[in-house]
Protein backbone atom coordinates (compact mmCIF):
# COMPACT_ATOMS: atom_id res chain seq x y z
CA UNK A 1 0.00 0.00 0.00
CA UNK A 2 1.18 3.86 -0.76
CA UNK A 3 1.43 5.58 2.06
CA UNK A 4 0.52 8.92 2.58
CA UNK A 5 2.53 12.11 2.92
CA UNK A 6 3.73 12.69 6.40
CA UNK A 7 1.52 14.39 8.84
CA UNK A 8 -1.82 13.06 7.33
CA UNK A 9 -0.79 9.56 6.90
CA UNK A 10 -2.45 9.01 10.64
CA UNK A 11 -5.49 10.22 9.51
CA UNK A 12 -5.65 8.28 6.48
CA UNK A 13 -5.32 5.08 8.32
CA UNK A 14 -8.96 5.05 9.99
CA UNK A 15 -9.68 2.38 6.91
CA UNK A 16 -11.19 -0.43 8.82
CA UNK A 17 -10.65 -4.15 7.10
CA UNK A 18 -13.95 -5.98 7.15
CA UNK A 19 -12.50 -9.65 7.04
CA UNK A 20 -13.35 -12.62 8.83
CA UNK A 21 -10.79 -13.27 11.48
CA UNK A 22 -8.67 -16.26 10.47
CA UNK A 23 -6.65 -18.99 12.58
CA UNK A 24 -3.84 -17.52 13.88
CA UNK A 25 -1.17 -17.49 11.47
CA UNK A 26 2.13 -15.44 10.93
CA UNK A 27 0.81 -13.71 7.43
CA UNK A 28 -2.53 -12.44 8.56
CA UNK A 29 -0.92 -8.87 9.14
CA UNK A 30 0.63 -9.32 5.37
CA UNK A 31 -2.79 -10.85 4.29
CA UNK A 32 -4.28 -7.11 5.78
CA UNK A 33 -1.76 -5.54 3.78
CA UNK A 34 -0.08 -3.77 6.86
CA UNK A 35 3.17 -5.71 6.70
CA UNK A 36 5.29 -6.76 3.38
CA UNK A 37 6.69 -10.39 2.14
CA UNK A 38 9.88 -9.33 3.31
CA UNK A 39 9.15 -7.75 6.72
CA UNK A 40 10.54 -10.00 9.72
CA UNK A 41 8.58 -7.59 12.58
CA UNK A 42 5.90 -10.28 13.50
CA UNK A 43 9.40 -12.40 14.59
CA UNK A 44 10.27 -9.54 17.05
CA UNK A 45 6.72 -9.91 19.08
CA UNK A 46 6.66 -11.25 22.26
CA UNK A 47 2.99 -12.40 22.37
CA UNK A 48 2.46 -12.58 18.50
CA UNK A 49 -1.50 -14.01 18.96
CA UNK A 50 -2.15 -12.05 21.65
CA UNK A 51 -1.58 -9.31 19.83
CA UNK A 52 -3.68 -10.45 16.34
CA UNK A 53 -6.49 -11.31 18.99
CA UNK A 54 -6.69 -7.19 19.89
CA UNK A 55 -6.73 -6.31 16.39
CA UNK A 56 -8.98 -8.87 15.78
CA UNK A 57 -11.59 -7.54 18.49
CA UNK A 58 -10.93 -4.03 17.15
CA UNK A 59 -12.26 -5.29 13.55
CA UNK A 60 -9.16 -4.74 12.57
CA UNK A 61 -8.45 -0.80 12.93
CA UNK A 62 -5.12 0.67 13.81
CA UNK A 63 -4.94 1.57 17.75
CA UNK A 64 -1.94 4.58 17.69
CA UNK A 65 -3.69 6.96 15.28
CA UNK A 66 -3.05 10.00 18.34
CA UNK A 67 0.34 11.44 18.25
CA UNK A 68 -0.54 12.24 22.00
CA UNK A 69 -0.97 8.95 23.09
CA UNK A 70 2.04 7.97 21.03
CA UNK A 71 4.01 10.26 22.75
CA UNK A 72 2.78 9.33 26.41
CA UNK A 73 3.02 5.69 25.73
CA UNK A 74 6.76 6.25 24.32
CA UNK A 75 7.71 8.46 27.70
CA UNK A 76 6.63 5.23 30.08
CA UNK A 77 8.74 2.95 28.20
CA UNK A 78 11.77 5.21 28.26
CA UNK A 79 11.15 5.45 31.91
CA UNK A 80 11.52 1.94 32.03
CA UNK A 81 14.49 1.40 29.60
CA UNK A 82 16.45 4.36 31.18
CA UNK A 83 15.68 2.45 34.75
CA UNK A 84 17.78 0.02 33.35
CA UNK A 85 15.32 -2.58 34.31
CA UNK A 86 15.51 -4.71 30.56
CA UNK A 87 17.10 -4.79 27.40
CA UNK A 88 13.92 -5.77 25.70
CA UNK A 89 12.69 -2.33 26.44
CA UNK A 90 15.43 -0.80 25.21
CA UNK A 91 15.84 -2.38 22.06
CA UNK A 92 11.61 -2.13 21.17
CA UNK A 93 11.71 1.66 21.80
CA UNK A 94 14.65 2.00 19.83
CA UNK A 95 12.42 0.12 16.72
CA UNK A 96 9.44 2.00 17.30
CA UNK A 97 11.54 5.28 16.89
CA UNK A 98 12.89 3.55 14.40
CA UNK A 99 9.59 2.89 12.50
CA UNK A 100 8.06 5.84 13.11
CA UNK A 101 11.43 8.05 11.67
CA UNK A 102 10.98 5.32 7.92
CA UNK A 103 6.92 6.00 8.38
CA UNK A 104 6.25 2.54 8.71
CA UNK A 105 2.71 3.34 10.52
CA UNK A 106 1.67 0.22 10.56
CA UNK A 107 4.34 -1.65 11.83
CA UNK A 108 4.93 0.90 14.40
CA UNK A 109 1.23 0.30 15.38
CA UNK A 110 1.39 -3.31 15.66
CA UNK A 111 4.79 -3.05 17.21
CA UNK A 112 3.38 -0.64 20.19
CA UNK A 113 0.43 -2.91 20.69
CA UNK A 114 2.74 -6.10 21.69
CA UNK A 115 5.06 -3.75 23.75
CA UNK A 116 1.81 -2.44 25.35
CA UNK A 117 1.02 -5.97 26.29
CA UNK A 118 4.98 -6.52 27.41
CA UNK A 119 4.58 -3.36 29.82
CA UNK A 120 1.20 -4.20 31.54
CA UNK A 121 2.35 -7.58 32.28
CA UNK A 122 5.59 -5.78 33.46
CA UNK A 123 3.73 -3.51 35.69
CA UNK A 124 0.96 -6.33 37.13
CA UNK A 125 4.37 -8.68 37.99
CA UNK A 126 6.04 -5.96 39.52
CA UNK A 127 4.70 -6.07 42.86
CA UNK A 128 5.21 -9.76 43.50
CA UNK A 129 9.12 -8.98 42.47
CA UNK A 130 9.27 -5.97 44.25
CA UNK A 131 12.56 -7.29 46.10
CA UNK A 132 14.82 -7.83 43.23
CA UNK A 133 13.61 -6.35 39.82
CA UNK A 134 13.96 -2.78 40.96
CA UNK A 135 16.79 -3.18 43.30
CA UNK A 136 19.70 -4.61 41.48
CA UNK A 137 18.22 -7.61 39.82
CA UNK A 138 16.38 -6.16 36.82
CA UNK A 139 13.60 -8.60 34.93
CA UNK A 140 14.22 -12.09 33.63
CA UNK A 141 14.25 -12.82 29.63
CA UNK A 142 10.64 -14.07 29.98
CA UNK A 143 7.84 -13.20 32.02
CA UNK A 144 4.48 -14.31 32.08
CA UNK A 145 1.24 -12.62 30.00
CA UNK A 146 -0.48 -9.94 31.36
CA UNK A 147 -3.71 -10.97 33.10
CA UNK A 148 -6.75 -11.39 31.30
CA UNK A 149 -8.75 -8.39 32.86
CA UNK A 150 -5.45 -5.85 32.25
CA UNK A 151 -6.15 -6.78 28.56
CA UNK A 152 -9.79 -6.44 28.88
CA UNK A 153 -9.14 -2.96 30.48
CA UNK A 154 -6.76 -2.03 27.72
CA UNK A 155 -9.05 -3.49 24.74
CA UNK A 156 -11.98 -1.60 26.19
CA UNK A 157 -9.91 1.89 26.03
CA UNK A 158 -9.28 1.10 22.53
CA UNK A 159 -13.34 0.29 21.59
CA UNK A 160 -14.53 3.29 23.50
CA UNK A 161 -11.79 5.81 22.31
CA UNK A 162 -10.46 5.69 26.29
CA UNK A 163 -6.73 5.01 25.02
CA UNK A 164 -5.66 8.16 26.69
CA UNK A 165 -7.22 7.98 29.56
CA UNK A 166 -5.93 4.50 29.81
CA UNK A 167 -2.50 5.42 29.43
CA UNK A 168 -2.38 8.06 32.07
CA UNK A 169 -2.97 5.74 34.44
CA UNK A 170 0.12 3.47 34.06
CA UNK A 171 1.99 6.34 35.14
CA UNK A 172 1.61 10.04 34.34
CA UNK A 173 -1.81 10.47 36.55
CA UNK A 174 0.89 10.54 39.53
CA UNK A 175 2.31 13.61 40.56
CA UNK A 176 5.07 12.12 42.09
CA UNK A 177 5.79 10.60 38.86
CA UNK A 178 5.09 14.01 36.55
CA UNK A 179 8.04 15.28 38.62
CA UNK A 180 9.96 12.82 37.63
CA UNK A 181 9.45 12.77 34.09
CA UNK A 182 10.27 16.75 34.19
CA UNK A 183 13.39 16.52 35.77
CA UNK A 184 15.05 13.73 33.46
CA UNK A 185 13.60 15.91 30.74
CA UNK A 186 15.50 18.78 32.25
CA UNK A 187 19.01 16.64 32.63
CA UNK A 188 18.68 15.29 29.28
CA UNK A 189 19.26 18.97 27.88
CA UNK A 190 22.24 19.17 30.57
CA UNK A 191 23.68 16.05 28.66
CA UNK A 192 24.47 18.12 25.29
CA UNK A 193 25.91 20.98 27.36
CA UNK A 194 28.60 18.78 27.81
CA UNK A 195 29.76 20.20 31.48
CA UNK A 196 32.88 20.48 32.72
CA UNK A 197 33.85 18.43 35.99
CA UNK A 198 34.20 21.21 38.89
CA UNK A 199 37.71 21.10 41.21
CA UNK A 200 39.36 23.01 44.00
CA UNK A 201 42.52 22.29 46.19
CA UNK A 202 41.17 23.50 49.01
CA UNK A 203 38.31 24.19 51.14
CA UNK A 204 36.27 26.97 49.96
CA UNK A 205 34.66 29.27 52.77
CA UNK A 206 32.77 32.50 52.59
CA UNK A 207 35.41 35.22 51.61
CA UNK A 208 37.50 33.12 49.56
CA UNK A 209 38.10 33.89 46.00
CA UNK A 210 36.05 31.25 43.61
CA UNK A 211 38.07 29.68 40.64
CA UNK A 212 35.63 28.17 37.18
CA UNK A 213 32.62 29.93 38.98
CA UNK A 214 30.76 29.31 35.99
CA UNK A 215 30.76 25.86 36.19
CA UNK A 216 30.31 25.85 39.74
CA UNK A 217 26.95 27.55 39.13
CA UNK A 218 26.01 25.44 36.26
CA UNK A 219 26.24 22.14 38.69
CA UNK A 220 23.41 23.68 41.00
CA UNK A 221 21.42 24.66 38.75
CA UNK A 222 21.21 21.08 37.63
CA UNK A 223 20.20 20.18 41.23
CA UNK A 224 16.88 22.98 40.36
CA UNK A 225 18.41 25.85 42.07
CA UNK A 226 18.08 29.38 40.89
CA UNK A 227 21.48 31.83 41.05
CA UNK A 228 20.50 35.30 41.62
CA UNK A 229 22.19 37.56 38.27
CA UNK A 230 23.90 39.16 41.62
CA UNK A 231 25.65 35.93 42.33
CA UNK A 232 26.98 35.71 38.91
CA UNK A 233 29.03 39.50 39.56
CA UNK A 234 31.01 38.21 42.53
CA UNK A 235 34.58 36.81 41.32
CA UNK A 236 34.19 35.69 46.02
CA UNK A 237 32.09 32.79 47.81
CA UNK A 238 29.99 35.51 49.27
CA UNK A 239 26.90 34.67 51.98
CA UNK A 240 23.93 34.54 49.30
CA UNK A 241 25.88 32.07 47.30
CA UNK A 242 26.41 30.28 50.98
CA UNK A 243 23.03 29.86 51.05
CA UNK A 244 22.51 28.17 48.07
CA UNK A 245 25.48 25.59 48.19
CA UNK A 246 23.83 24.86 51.66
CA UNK A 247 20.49 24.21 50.32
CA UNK A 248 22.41 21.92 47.90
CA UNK A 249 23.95 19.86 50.62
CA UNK A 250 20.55 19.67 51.97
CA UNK A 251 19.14 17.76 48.69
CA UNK A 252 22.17 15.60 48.79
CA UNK A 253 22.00 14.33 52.07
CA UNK A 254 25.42 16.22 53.43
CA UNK A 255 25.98 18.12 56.46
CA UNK A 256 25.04 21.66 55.33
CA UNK A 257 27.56 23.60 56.81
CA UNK A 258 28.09 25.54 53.21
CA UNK A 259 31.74 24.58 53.04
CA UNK A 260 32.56 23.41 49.47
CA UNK A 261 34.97 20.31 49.96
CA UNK A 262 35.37 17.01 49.16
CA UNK A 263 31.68 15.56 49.82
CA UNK A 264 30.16 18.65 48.32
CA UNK A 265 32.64 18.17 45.06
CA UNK A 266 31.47 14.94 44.71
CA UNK A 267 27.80 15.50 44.26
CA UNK A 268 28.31 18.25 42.27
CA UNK A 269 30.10 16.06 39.76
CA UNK A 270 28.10 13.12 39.82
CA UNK A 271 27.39 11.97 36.31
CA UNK A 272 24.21 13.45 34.56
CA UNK A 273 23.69 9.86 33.00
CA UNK A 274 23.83 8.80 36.64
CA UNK A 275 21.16 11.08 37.59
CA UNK A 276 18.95 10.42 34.78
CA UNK A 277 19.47 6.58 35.97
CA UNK A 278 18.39 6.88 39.60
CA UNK A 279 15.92 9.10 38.55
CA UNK A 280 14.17 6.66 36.43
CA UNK A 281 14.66 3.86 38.89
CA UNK A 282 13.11 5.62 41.43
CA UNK A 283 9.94 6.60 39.56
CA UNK A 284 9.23 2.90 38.76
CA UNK A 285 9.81 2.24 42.45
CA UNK A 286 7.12 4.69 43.23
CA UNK A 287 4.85 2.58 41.37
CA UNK A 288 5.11 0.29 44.69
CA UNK A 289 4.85 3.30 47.50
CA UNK A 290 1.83 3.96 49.76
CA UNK A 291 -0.74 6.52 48.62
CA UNK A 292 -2.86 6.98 51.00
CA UNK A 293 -1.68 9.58 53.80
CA UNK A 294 -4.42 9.24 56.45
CA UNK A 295 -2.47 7.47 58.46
CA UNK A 296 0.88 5.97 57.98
CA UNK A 297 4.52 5.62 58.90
CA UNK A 298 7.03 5.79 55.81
CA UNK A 299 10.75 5.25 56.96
CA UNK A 300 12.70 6.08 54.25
CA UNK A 301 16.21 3.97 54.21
CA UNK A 302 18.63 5.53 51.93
CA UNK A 303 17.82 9.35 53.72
CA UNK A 304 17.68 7.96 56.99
CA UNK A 305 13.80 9.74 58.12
CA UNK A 306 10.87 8.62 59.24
CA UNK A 307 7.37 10.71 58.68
CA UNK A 308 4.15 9.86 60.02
CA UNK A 309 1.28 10.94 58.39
CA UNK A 310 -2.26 11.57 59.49
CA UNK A 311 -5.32 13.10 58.21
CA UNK A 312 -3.53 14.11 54.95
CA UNK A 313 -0.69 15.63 56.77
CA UNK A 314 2.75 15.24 58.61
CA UNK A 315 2.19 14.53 61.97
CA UNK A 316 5.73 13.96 63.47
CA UNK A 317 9.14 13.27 61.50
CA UNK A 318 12.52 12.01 63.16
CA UNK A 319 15.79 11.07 61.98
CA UNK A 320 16.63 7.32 62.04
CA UNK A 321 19.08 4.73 62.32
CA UNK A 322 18.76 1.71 59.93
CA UNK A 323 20.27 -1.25 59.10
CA UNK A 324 24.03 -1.53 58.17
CA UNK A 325 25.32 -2.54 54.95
CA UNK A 326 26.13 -6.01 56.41
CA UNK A 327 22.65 -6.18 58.23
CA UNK A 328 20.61 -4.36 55.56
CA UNK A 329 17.02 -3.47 57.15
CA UNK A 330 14.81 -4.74 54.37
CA UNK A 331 11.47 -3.35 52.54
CA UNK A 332 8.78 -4.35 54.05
CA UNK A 333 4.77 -2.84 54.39
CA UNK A 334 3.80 -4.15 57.82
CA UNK A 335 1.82 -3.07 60.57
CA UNK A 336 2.08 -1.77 64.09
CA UNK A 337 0.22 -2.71 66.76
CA UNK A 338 1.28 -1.57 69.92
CA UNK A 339 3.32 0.48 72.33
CA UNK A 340 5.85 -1.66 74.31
CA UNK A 341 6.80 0.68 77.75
CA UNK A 342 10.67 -0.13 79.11
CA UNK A 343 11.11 -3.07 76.52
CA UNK A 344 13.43 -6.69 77.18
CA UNK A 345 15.59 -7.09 74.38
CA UNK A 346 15.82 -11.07 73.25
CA UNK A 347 19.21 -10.77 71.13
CA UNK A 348 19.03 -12.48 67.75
CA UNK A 349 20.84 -15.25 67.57
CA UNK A 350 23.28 -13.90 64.96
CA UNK A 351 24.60 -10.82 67.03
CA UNK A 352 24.90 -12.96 69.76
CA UNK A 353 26.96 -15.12 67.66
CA UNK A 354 29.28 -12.52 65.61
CA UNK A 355 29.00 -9.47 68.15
CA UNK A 356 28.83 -10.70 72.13
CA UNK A 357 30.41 -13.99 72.39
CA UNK A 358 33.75 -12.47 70.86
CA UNK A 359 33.78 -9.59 73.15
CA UNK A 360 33.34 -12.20 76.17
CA UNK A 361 36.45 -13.52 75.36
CA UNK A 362 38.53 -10.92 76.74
CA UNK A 363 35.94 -8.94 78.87
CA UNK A 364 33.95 -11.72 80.67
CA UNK A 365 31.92 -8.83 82.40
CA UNK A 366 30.37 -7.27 79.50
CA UNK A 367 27.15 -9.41 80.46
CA UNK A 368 26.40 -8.15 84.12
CA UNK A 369 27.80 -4.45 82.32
CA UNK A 370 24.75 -4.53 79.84
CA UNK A 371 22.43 -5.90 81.97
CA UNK A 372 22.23 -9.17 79.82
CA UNK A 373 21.15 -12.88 80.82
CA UNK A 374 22.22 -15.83 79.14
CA UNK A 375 18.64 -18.40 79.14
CA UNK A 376 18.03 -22.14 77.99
CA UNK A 377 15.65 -20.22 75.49
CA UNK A 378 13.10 -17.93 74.39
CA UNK A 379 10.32 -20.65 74.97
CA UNK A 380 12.61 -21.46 78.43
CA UNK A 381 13.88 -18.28 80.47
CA UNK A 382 15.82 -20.27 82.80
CA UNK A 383 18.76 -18.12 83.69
CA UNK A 384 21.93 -19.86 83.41
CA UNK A 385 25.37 -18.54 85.22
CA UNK A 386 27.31 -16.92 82.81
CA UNK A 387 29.87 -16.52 85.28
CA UNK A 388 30.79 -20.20 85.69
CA UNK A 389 30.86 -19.99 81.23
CA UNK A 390 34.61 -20.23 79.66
CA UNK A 391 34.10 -17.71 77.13
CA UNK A 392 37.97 -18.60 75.70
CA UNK A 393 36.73 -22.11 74.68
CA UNK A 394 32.56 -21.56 73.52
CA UNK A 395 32.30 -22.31 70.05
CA UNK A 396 29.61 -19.57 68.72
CA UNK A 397 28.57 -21.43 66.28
CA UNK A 398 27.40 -24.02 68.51
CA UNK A 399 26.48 -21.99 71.87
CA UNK A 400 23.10 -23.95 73.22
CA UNK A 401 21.43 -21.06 75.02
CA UNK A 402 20.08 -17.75 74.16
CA UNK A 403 20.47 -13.86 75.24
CA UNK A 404 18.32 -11.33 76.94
CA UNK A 405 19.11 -8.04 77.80
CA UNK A 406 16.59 -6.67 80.64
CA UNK A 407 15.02 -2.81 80.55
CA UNK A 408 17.00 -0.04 82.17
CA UNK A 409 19.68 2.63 80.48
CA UNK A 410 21.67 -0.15 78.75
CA UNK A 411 18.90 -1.75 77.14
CA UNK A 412 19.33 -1.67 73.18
CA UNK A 413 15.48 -0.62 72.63
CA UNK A 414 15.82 2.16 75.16
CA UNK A 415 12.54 2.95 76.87
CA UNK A 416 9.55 2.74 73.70
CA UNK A 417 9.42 -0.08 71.25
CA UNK A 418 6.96 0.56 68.40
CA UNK A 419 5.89 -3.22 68.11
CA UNK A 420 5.28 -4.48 64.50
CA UNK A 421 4.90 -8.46 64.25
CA UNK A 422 6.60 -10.05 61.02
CA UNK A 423 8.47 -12.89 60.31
CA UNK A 424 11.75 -10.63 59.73
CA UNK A 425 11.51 -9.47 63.56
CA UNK A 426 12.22 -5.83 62.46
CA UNK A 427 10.46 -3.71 64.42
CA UNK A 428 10.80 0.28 65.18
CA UNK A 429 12.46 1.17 68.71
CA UNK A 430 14.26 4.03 71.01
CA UNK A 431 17.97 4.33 71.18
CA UNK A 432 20.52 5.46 74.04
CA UNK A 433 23.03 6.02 71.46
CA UNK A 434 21.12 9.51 70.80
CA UNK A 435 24.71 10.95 69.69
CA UNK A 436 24.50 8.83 66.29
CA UNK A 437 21.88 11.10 65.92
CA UNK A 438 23.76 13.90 64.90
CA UNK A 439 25.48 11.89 61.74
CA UNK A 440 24.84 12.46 58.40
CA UNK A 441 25.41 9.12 57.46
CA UNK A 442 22.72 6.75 59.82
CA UNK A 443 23.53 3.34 58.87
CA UNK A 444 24.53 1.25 62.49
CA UNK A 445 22.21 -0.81 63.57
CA UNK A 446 21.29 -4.62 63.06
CA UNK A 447 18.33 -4.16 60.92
CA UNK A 448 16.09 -2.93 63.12
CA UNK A 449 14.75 1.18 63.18
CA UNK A 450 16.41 3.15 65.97
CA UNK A 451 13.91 6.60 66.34
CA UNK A 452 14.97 9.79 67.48
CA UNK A 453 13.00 11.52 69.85
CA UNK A 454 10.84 7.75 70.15
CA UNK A 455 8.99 9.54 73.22
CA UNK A 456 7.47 12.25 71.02
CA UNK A 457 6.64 9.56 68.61
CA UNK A 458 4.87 7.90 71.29
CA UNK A 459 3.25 10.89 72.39
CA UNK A 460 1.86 11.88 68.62
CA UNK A 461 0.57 8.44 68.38
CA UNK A 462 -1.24 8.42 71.17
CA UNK A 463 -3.07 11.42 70.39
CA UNK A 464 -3.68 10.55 66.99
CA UNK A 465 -4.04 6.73 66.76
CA UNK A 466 -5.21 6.38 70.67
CA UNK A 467 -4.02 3.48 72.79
CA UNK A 468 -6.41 2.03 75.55
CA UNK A 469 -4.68 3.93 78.16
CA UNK A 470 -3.44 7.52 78.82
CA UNK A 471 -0.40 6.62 80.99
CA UNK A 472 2.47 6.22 77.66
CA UNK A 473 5.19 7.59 80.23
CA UNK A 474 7.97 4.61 80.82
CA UNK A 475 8.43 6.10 84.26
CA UNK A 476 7.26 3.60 87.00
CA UNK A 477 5.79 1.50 84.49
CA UNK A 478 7.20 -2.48 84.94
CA UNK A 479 9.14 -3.89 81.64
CA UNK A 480 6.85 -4.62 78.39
CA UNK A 481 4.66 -3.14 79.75
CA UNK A 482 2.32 -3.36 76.63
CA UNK A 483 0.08 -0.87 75.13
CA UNK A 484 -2.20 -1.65 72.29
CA UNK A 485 -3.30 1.08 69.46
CA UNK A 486 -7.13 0.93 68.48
CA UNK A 487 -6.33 0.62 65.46
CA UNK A 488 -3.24 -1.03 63.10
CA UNK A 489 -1.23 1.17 61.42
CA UNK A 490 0.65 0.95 58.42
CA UNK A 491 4.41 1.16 58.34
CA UNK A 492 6.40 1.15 55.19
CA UNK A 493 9.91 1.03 54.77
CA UNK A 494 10.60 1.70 51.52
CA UNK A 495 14.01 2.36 49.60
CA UNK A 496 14.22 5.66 47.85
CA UNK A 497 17.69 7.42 46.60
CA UNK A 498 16.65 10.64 44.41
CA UNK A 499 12.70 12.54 44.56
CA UNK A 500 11.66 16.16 43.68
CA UNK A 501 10.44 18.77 46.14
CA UNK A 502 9.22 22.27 44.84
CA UNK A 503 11.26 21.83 42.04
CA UNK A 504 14.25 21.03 43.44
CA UNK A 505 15.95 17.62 42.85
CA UNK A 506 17.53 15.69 46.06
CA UNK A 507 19.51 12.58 46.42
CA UNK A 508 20.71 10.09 48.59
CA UNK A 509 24.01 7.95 48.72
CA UNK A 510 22.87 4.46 47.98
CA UNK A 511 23.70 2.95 50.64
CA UNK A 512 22.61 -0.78 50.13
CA UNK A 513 24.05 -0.25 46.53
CA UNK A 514 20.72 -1.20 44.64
CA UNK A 515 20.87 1.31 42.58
CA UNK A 516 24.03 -0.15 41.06
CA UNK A 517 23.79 -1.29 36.96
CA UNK A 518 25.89 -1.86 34.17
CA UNK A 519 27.16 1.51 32.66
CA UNK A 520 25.35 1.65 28.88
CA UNK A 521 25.71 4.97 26.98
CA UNK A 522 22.96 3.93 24.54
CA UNK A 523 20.50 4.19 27.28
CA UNK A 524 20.59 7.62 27.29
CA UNK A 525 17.56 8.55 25.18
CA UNK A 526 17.48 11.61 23.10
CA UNK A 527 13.63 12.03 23.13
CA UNK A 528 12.58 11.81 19.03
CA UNK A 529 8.97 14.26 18.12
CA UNK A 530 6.31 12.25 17.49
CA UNK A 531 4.44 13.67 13.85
């Protein structure tokens, strides 16, 4: 078939086929006249009668005749293929741009219909593999189809002439995920600007004289920042431009003391291709984040906060202490339950193992120091003498008993525990360590959520949440002593390194390291028009 001139040739391909739908069969798009003898597309599909059985129930008309819906449909899949996530992405965008630059229309449409169908099943999956495909594992070769009544949602867009609406749901109806889709937009642009890497030998400090200013101001305004045209006259690291380098720390996690140094250096140089990459990560992970804000608790790992959410807004937010790398604290969406008053600690098995037993070696009072008992076991409290124990010759691998640390200033949990009952055993707790606190970097515990200021936590909570008494203080109460909420509430740790605020971009180190992928400079997408 002669195809039209460009920029009517979408119009022109309303013709609808009136044929009777064969068995399925490899030349029925050739039969239709949409694809030549010589065309090997129908080899690249992934779910080949799947996708004749949509064009089939659309008596055989074309589906991408919008360029809108072209366009949005071709932003979700970069998302995905500059997430890194598959190479089957990659390589099907790059032959739909393909298609659509040779106006092959109707390959391009029947192309974008089996990718549609690759992507829902994608998106439907995800949740089950929320664990590994977005956090260092990426997707298998093969996954399964997408569910029967995905298709039937996306066939009965097509028949009602919904295909937009339809589309804005996998994606662009989020805010969240707008925000991201404007800021990659933004670095893309940065990419051709080719930007020069910013140095200095020494600390820079209000006063001192600023050497390849302009590339120092370039670098924050990547991060969204705006530079004052009075900035750009000062040849000195004056106080406004303070301000601004400290309001960058802030969005990169740093201490924002608005010294440039090392740290500061760093993040100002971190690859635009790396940005882009985290960025798109971290809007398919938001595809897996709570919605609802009526009431919930989000600890966020990588920036090392917690926020608690009621009625729509932020009810009480604390730093926190997570999980280090060795003893990652891990994703999870459970529940909490209750208020635990001047908690025991039962010491997993493993810290006993690799942490006490080696320091009981050569301090054989660290025990009766920490206020810890060794017992038969959790299911036995007998208390055994761990004075008449020869540390020097126990075999951790094979100790018998178990370890309890009672309530009082030593304890581990401090004086709240924020009980939340899962397999894992992670659970949200005070600290006496408040001093680690005051680090940037908050990655020291075993796994478990160490809260700063737990007793205003508790406080918020019971105002909010209610327990079944008014008495929260720890003060005279007797250990675990237990407090239930009236209602469960969610918690959710979740695992997010880079998000948008007003505008501004911010990141976080990545400290588990699952943002980490192969470097691939073809993955950085130079968005094509669509006609």
């Amino acid at each position: 078939m002669t195809l039209c001139k460009k920029g009517t040739i979408w119009a022109s391909l309303l013709v609808c086929f009136v044929l009777s739908a064969p068995a399925y069969s490899q030349s029925m798009f050739h039969t239709l006249g949409w694809i030549s003898s010589s065309s090997s597309i129908e080899q690249t599909f992934r779910y080949p009668q799947l996708t004749e059985s949509i064009y089939s129930s659309n008596r055989h008309q074309l589906i991408w005749l919008q360029p809108h819906d072209r366009q949005v449909f071709e932003d979700i899949i970069e998302m995905v293929v500059l997430a890194e996530l598959s190479p089957f992405f990659d390589q099907r965008l790059q032959k739909l741009h393909q298609l659509r630059s040779s106006e092959q229309y109707y390959q391009y449409d029947l192309l974008a219909t089996d990718l549609m169908l690759a992507f829902l099943s994608y998106r439907e999956l995800l949740r089950e593999n929320k664990d590994t495909w977005l956090y260092g594992q990426g997707l298998p070769s093969d996954w399964a189809d997408p569910p029967e009544n995905v298709i039937a949602e996306f066939e009965t867009s097509v028949e009602s002439s919904a295909l937009t609406a339809f589309l804005m749901t996998l994606g662009p109806n989020s805010q969240s995920y707008r925000d991201y889709q404007s800021a990659i937009d933004k670095m893309q642009l940065a990419i051709n600007d080719d930007l020069a890497l910013y140095s200095s030998d020494a600390l820079i400090r209000v006063g001192d004289p600023i050497t390849d200013k302009e590339i120092l101001l370039s670098r924050l305004k990547l991060s969204g920042l705006s530079i004052p045209l009075s900035i750009e006259d000062q040849d000195w690291y004056g106080k406004e431009l303070k301000s601004i380098v400290k309001r960058f720390q802030t969005q990169h996690g740093l201490n924002a003391d608005g010294v440039i140094g090392p740290k500061t250096i760093e993040w100002l140089n971190y690859p635009i291709e790396d940005r882009i990459h985290r960025l798109a990560l971290n809007a398919e992970r938001s595809r897996l984040w709570p919605m609802q804000r009526s009431a919930l608790v989000v600890v966020n790992l990588p920036s090392f906060d917690l926020n608690y959410y009621f009625r729509g807004k932020v009810a009480f937010s604390s730093k926190v202490i997570v999980g280090k790398q060795k003893r990652k604290t891990p994703m999870l969406e459970i529940k909490m339950d209750s208020l635990v008053l001047n908690p025991t600690w039962n010491v997993p098995p493993k810290i006993m193992r690799e942490d006490i037993i080696p320091i009981l070696r050569y301090n054989p009072g660290y025990l009766s120091e920490r206020g810890i008992q060794v017992i038969k076991g959790w299911s036995d409290p007998v208390v055994i003498d761990h004075g008449a124990i020869q540390w020097s010759r126990v075999n951790a691998k094979t100790f018998p008993f178990r370890m309890r640390q009672l309530s009082g200033s030593y304890n581990a949990l401090g004086a709240y525990k924020f009980n939340t009952p899962n397999r894992r055993a992670i659970y949200l707790h005070d600290t006496p360590a408040k001093y680690l606190f005051d680090k940037p970097s908050r990655a020291f515990s075993s796994g478990c959520i160490r809260v700063q200021h737990a007793d205003k936590f508790a406080y918020t909570l019971s105002k909010t949440q209610g327990f079944r008494q008014s008495n929260i203080s720890p003060i005279g109460q007797k250990a675990n002593a237990r407090i239930p909420l009236k209602r469960r509430l969610p918690v959710h740790l979740i695992y997010k390194t880079s998000w948008i605020e007003s505008g501004r971009i911010y990141f976080r180190d990545d400290i588990y390291g699952y943002d980490t992928r192969p470097k691939s400079p073809s993955l950085v997408i130079q968005r094509q028009p669509v006609e």
